[in-house]
N, C-alpha and C. Protein backbone atom coordinates (compact mmCIF):
# COMPACT_ATOMS: atom_id res chain seq x y z
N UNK A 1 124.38 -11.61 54.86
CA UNK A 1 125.50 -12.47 54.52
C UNK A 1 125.49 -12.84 53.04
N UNK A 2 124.32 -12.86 53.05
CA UNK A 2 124.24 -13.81 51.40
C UNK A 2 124.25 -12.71 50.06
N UNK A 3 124.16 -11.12 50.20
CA UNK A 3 124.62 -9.82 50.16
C UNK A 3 126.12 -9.53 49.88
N UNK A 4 126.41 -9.96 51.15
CA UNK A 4 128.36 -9.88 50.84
C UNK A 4 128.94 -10.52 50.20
N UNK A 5 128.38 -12.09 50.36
CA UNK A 5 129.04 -13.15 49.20
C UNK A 5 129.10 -12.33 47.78
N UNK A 6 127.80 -12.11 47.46
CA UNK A 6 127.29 -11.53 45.79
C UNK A 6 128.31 -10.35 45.77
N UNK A 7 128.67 -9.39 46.45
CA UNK A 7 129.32 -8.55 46.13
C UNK A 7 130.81 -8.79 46.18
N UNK A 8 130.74 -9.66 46.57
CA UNK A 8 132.59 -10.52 46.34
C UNK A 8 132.69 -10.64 45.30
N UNK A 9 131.59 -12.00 44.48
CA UNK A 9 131.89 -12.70 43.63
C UNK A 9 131.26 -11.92 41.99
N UNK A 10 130.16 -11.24 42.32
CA UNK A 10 130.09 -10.23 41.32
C UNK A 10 131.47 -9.66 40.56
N UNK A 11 132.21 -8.54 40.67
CA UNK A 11 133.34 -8.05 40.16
C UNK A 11 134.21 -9.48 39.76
N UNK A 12 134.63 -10.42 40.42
CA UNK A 12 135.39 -11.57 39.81
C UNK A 12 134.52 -11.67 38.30
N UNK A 13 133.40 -12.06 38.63
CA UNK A 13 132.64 -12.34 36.85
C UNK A 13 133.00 -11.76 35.90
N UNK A 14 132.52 -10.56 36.48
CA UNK A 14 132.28 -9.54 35.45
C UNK A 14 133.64 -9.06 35.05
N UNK A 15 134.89 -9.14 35.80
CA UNK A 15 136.43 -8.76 35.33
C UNK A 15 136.27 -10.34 34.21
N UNK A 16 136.27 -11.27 34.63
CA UNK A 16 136.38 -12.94 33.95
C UNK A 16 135.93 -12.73 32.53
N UNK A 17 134.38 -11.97 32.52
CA UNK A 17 133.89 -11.74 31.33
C UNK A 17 134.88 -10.96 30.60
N UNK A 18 134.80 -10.00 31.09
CA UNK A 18 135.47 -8.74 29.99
C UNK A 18 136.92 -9.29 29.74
N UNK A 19 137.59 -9.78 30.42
CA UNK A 19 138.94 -10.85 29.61
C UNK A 19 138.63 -11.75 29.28
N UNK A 20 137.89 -12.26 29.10
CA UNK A 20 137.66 -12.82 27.97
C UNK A 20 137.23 -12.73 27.00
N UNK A 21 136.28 -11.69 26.67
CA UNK A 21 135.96 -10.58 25.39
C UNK A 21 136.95 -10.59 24.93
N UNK A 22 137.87 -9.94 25.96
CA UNK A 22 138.67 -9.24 25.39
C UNK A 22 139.91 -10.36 24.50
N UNK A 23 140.48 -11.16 25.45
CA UNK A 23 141.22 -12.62 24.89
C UNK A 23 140.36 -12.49 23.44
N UNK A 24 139.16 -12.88 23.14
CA UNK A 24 138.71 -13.38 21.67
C UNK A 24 138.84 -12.54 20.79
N UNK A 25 138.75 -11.19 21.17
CA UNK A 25 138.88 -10.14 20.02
C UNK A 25 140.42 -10.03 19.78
N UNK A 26 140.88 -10.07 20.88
CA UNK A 26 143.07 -9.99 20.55
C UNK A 26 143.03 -11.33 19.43
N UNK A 27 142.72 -12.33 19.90
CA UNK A 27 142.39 -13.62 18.85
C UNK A 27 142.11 -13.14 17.44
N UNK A 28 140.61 -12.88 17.45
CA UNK A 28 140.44 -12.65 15.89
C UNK A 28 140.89 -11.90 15.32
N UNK A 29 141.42 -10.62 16.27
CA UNK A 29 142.25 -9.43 15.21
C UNK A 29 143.27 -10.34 14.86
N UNK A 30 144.13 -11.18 15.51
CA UNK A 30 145.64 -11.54 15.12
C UNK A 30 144.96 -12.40 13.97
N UNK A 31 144.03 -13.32 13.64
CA UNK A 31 143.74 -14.26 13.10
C UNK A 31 143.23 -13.28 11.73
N UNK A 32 142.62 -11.97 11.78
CA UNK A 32 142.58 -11.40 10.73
C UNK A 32 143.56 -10.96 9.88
N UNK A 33 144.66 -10.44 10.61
CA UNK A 33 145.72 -9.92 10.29
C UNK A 33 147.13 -10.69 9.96
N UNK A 34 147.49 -12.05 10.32
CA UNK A 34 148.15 -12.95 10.47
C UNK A 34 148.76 -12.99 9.03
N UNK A 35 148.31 -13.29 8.23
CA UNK A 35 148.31 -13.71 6.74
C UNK A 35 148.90 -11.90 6.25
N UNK A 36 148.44 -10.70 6.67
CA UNK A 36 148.82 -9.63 5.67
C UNK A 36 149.76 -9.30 6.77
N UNK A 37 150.32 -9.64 8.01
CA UNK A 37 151.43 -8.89 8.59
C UNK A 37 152.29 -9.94 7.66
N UNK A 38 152.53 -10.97 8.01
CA UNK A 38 153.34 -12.41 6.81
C UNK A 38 153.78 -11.76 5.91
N UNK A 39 152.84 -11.18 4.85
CA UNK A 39 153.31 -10.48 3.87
C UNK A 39 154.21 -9.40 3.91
N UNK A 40 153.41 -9.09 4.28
CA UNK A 40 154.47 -7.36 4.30
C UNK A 40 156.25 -7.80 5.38
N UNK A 41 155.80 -8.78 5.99
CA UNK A 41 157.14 -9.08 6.78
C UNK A 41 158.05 -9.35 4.99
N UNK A 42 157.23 -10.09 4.35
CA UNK A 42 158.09 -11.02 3.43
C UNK A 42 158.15 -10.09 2.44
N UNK A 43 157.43 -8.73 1.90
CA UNK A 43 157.89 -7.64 1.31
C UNK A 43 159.19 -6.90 1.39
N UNK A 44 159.17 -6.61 2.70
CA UNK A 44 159.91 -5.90 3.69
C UNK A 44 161.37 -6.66 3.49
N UNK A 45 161.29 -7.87 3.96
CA UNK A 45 162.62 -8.76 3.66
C UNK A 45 162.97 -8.75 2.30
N UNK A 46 162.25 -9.20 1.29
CA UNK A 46 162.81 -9.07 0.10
C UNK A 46 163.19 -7.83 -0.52
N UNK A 47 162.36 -6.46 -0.48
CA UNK A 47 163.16 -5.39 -0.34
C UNK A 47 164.57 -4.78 0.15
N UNK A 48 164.72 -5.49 1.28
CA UNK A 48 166.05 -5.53 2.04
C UNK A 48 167.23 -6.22 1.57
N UNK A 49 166.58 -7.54 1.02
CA UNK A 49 167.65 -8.24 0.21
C UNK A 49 168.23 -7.59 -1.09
N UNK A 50 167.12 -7.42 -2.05
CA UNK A 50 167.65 -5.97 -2.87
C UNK A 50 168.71 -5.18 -2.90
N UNK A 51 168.05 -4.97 -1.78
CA UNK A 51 169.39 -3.52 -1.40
C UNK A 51 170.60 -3.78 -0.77
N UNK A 52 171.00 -5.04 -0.52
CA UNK A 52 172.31 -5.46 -0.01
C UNK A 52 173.16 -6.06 -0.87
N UNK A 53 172.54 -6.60 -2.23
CA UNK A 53 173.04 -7.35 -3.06
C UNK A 53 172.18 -7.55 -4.42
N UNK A 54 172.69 -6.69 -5.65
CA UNK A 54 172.01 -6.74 -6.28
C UNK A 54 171.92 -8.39 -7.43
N UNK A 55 171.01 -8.37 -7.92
CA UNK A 55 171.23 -9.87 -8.57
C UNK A 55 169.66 -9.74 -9.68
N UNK A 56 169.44 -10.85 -10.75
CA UNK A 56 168.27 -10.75 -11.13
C UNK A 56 167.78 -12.29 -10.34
N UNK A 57 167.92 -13.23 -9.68
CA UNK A 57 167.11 -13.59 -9.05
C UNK A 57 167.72 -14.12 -8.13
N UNK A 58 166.36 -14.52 -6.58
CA UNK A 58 167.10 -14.67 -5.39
C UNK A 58 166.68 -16.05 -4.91
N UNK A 59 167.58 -17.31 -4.33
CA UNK A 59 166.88 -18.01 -3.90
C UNK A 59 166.91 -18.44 -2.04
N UNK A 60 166.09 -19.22 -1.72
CA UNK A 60 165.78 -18.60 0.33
C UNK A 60 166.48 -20.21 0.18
N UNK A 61 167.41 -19.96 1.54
CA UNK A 61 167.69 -21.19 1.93
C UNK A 61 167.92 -21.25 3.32
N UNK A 62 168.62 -22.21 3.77
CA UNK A 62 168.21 -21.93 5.64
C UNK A 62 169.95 -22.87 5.79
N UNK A 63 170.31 -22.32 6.64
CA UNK A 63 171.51 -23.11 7.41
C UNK A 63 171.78 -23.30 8.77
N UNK A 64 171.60 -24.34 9.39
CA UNK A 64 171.16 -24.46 10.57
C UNK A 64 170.04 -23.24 10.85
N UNK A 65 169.98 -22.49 11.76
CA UNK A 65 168.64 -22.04 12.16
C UNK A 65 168.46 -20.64 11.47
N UNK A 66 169.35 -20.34 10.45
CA UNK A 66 169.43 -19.07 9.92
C UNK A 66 169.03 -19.10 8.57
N UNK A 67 168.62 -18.52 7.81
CA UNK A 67 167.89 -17.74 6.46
C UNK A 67 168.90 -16.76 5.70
N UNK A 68 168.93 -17.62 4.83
CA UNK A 68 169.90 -17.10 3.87
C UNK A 68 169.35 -16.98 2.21
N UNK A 69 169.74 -15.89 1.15
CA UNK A 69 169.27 -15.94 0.11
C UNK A 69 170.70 -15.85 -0.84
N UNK A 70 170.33 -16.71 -2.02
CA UNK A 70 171.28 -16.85 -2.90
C UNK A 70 171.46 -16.23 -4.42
N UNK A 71 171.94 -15.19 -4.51
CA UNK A 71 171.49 -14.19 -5.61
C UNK A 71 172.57 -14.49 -6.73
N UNK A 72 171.52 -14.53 -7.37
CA UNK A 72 172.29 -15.09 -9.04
C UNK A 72 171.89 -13.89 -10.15
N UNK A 73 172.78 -14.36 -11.18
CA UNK A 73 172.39 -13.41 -12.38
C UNK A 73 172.81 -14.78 -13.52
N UNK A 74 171.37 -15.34 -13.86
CA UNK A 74 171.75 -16.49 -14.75
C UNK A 74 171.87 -17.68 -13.65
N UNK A 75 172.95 -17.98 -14.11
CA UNK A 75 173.47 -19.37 -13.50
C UNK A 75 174.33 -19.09 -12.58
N UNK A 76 174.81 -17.82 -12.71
CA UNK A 76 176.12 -17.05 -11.42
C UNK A 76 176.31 -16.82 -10.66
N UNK A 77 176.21 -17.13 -9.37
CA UNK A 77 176.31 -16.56 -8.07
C UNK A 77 176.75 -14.96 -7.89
N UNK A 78 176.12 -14.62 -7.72
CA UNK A 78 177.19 -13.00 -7.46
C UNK A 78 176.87 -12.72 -5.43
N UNK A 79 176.69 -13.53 -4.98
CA UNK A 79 177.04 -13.38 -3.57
C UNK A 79 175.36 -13.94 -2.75
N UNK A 80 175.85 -13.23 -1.42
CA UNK A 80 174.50 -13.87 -0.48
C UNK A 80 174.04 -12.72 0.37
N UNK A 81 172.92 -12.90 0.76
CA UNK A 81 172.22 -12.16 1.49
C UNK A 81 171.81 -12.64 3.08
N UNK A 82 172.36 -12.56 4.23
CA UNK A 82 171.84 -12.96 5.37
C UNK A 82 171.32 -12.18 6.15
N UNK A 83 169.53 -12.99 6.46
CA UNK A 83 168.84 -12.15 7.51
C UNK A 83 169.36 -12.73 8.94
N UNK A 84 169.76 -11.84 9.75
CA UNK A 84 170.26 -12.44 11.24
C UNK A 84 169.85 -11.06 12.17
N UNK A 85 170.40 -11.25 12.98
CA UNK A 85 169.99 -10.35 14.27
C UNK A 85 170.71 -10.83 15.78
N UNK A 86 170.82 -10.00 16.37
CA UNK A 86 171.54 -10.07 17.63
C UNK A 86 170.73 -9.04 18.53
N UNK A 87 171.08 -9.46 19.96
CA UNK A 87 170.64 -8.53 20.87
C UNK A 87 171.42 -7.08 21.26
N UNK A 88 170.27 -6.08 20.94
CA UNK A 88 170.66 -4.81 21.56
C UNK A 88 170.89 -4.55 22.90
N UNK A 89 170.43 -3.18 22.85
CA UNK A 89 170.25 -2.59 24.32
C UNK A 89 168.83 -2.72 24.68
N UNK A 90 167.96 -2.34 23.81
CA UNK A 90 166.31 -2.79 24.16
C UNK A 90 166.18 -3.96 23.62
N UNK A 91 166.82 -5.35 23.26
CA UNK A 91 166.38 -6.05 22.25
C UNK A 91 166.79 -6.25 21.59
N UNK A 92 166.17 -7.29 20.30
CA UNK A 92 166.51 -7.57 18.70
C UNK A 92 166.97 -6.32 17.88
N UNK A 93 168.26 -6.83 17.53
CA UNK A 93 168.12 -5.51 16.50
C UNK A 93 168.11 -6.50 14.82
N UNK A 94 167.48 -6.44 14.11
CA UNK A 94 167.36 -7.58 12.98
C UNK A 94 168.32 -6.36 11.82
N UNK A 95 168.96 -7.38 11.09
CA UNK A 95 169.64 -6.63 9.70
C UNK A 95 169.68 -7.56 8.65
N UNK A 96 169.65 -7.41 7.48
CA UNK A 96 170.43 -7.88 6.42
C UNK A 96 171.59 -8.06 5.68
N UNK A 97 172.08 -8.81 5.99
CA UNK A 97 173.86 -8.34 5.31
C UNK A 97 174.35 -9.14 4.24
N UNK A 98 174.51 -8.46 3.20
CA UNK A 98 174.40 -8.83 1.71
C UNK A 98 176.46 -8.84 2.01
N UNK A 99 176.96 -10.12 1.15
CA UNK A 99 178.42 -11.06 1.02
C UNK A 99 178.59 -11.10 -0.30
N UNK A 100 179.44 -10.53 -1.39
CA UNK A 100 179.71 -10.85 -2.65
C UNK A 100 179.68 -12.18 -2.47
N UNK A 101 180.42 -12.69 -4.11
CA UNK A 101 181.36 -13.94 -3.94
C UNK A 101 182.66 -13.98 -3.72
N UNK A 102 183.34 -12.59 -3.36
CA UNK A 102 184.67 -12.91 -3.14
C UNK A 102 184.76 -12.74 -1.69
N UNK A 103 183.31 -12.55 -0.72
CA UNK A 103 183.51 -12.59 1.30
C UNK A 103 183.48 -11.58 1.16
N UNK A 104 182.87 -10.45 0.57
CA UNK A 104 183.10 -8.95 1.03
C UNK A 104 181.85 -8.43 1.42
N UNK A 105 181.81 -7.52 2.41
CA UNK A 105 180.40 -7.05 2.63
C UNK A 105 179.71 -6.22 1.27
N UNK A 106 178.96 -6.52 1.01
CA UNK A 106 178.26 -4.97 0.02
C UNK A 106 177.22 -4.42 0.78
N UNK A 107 176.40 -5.00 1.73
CA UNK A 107 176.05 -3.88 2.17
C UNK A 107 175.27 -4.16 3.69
N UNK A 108 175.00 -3.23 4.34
CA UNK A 108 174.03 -3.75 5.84
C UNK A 108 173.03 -2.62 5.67
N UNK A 109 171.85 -3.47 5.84
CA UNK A 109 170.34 -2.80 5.92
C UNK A 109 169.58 -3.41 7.08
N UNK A 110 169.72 -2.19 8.19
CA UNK A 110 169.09 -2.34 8.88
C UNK A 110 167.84 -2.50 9.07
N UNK A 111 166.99 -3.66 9.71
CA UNK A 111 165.73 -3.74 9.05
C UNK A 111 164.90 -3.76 10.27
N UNK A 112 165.33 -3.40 11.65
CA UNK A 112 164.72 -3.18 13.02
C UNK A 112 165.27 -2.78 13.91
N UNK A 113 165.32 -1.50 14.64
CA UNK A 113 165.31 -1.50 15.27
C UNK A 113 164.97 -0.58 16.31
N UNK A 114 163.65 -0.77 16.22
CA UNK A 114 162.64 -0.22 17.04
C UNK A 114 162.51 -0.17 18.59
N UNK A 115 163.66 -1.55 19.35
CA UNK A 115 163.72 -1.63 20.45
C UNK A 115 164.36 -0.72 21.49
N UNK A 116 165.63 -0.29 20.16
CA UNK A 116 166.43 0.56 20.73
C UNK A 116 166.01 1.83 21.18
N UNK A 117 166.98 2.76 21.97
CA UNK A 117 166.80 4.13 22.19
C UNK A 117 166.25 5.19 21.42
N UNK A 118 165.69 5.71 21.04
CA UNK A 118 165.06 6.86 19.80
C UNK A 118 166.37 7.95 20.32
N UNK A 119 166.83 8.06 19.16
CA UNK A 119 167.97 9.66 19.06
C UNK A 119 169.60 8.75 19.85
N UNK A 120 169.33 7.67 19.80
CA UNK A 120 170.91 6.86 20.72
C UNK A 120 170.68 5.72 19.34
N UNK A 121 170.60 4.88 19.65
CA UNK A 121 170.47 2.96 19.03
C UNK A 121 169.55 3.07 18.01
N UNK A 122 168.65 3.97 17.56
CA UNK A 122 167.96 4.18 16.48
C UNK A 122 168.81 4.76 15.32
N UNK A 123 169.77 5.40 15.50
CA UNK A 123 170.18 6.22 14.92
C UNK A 123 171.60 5.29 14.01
N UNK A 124 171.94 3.99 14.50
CA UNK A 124 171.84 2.98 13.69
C UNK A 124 171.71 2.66 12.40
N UNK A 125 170.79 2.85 12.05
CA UNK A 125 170.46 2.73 10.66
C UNK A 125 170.85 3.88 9.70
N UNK A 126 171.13 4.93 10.18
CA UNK A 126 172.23 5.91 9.19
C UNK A 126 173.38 5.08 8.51
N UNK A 127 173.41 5.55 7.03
CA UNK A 127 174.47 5.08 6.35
C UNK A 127 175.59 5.38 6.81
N UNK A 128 176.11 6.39 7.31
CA UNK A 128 177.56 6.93 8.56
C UNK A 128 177.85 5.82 9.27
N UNK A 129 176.66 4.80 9.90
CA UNK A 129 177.41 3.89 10.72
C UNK A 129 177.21 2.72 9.57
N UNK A 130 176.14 2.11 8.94
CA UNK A 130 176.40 0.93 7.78
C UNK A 130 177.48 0.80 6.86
N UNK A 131 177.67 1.98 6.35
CA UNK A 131 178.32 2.22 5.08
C UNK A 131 179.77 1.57 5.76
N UNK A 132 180.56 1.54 7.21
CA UNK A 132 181.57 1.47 7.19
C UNK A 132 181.77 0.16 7.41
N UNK A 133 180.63 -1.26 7.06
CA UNK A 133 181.16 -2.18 6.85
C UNK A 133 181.72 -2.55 5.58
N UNK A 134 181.37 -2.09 4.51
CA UNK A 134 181.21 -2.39 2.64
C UNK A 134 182.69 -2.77 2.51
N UNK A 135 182.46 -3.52 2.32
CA UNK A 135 184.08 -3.69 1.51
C UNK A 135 184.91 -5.09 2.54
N UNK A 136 184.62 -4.93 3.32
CA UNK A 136 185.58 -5.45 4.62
C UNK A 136 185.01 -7.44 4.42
N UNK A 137 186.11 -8.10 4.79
CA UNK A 137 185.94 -9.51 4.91
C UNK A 137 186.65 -10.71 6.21
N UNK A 138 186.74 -9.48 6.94
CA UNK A 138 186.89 -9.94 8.21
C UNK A 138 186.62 -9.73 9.52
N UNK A 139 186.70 -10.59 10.20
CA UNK A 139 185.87 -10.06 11.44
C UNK A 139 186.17 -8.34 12.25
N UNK A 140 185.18 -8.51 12.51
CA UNK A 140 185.30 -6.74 12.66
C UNK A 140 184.61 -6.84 14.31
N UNK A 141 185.77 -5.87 14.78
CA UNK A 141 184.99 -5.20 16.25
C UNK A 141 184.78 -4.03 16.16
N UNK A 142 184.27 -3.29 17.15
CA UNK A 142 183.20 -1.95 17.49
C UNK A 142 184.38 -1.27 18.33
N UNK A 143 185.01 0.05 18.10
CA UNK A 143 185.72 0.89 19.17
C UNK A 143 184.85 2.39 19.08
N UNK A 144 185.56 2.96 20.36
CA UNK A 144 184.12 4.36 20.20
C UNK A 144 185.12 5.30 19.49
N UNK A 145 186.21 5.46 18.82
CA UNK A 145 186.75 6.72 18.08
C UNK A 145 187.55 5.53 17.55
N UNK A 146 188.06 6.31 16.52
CA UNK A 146 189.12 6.06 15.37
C UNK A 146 189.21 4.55 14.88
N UNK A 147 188.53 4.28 14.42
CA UNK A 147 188.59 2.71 13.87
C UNK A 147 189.11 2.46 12.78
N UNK A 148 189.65 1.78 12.64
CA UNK A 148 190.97 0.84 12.14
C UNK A 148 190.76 0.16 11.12
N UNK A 149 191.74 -0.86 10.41
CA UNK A 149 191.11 -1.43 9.19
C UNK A 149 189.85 -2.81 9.57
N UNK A 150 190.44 -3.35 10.92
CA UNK A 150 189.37 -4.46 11.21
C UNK A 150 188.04 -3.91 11.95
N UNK A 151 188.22 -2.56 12.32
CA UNK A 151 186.86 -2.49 13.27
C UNK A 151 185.89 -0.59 12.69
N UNK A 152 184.92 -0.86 13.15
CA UNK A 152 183.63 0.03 12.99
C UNK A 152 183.55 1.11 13.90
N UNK A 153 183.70 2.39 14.10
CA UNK A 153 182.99 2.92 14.85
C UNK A 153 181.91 3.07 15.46
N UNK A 154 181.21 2.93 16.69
CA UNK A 154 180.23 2.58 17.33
C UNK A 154 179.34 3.85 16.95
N UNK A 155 178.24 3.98 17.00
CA UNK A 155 177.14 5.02 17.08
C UNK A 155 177.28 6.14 18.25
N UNK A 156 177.32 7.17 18.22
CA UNK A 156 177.59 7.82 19.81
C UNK A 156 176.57 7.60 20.92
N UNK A 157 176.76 7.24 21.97
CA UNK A 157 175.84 6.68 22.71
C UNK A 157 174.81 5.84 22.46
N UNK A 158 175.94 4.29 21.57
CA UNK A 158 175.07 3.22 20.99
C UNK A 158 175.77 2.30 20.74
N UNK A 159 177.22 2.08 21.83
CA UNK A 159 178.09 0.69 21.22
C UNK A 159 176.88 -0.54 21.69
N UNK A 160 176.36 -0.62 22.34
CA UNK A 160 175.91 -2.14 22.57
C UNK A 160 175.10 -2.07 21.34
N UNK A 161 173.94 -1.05 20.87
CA UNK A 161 173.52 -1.60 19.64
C UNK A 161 174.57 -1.49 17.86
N UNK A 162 175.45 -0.99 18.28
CA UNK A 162 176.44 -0.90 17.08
C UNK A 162 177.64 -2.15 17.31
N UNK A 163 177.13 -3.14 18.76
CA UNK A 163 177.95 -4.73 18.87
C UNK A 163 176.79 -5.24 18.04
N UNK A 164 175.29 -5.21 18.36
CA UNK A 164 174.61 -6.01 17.39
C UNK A 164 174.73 -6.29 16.20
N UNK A 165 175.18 -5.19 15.61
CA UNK A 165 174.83 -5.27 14.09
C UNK A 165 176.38 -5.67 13.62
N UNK A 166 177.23 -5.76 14.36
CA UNK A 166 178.82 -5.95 14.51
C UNK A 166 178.71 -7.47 14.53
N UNK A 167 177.80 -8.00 15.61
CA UNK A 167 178.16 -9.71 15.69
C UNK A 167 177.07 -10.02 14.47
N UNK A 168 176.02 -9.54 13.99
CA UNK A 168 175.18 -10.16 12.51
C UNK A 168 176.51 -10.32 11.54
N UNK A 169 176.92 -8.75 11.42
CA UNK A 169 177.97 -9.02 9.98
C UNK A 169 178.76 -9.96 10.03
N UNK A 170 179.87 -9.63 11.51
CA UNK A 170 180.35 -10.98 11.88
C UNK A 170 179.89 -12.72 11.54
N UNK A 171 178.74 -12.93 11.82
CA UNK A 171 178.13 -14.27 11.81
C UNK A 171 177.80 -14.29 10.21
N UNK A 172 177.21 -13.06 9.67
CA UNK A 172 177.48 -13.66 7.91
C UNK A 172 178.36 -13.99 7.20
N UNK A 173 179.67 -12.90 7.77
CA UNK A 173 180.73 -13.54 7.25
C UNK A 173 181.63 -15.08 7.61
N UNK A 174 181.07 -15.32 8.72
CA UNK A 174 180.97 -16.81 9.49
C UNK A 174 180.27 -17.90 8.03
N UNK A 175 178.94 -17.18 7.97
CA UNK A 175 178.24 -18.21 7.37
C UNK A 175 178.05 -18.64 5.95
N UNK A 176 179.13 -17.54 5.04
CA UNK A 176 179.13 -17.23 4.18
C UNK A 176 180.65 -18.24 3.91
N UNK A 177 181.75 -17.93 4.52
CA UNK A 177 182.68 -18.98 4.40
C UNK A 177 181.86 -20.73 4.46
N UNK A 178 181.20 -20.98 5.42
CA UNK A 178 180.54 -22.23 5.55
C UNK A 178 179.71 -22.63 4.37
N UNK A 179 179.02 -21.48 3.45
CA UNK A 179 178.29 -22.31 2.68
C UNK A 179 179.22 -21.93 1.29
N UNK A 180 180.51 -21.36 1.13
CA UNK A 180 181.31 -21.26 0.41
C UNK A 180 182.49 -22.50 0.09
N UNK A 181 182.39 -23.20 1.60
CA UNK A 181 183.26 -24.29 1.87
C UNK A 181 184.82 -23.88 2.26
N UNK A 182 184.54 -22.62 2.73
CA UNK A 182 185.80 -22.01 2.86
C UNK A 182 186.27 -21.91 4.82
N UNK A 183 185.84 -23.06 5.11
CA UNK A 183 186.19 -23.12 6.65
C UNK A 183 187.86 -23.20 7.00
N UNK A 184 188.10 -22.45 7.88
CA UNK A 184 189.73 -22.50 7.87
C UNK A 184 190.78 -21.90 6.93
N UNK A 185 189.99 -21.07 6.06
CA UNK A 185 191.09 -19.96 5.29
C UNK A 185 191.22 -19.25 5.83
């Protein structure tokens, strides 16, 4: 009897142990790494901002729960940069979408989306589907052929992730009137 107990409670331990090894090492790797993923996140973003809106300097600001950068040349505004994101088909799809100062897109840089489909919702980030926001300052929807002056062509077998990146631009150009003071034009 006292045989069977031990061989019950044996394997419980010894699984108990090894997750919990294991728990401390997931720990210290993240605790090693914490500080240089940070970075490179904040590389990565500022690179992105770059490329949506050029400027010689940028400053980070937040509006309600969103992150916004304010790109100047001098004392000048020459437009904004918003990091946002919406849900795909697998998930987050995160972008950047750089707003002159006159509400116009200059540019969308896709900056994730890894969740999506590989060869469908990945395929996203081609300039064929970004490039056809540039210019535009109003809300824009997603149709799957022939799009129009207000809307985008979807990705082929990728409108739900080509709505994502549809409701980001959307919401910059939302947020871009708001910190312009231009609510209700």
């Amino acid at each position: 009897m006292k045989n069977n107990v031990w061989q019950f409670i044996k394997p419980i331990i010894v699984l108990t142990v090894i997750a919990a090894v294991m728990a401390g090492l997931l720990g210290g790797t993240n605790l090693l790494t914490a500080d240089k993923i940070a970075e490179l996140t904040a590389a990565n973003e500022k690179a992105a901002v770059e490329k949506v809106i050029k400027a010689e300097s940028y400053n980070k600001f937040e509006l309600n729960k969103y992150t916004y950068f304010k790109a100047q040349n001098g004392e000048n505004t020459v437009g904004y940069a918003f990091i946002l994101g919406a849900n795909g088909y697998g998930g987050a799809v995160k972008c950047v979408v750089g707003v002159d100062i006159t509400g116009k897109i200059t540019a969308v840089e896709i900056t994730d989306v890894s969740n999506e489909t590989p060869g469908l919702g990945q395929n996203a980030i081609r300039t064929s589907f970004t490039d056809q926001f540039k210019g535009k300052s109003t809300e824009l929807s997603v149709v799957k052929s022939g799009a129009k002056e207000n809307e985008v062509q979807a990705v082929t077998g990728a409108t739900i992730t080509s709505k994502a990146v549809t409701t980001s631009v959307n919401l910059a150009l939302e947020l871009y009137k708001k910190i312009e003071g231009k609510d209700g034009e």
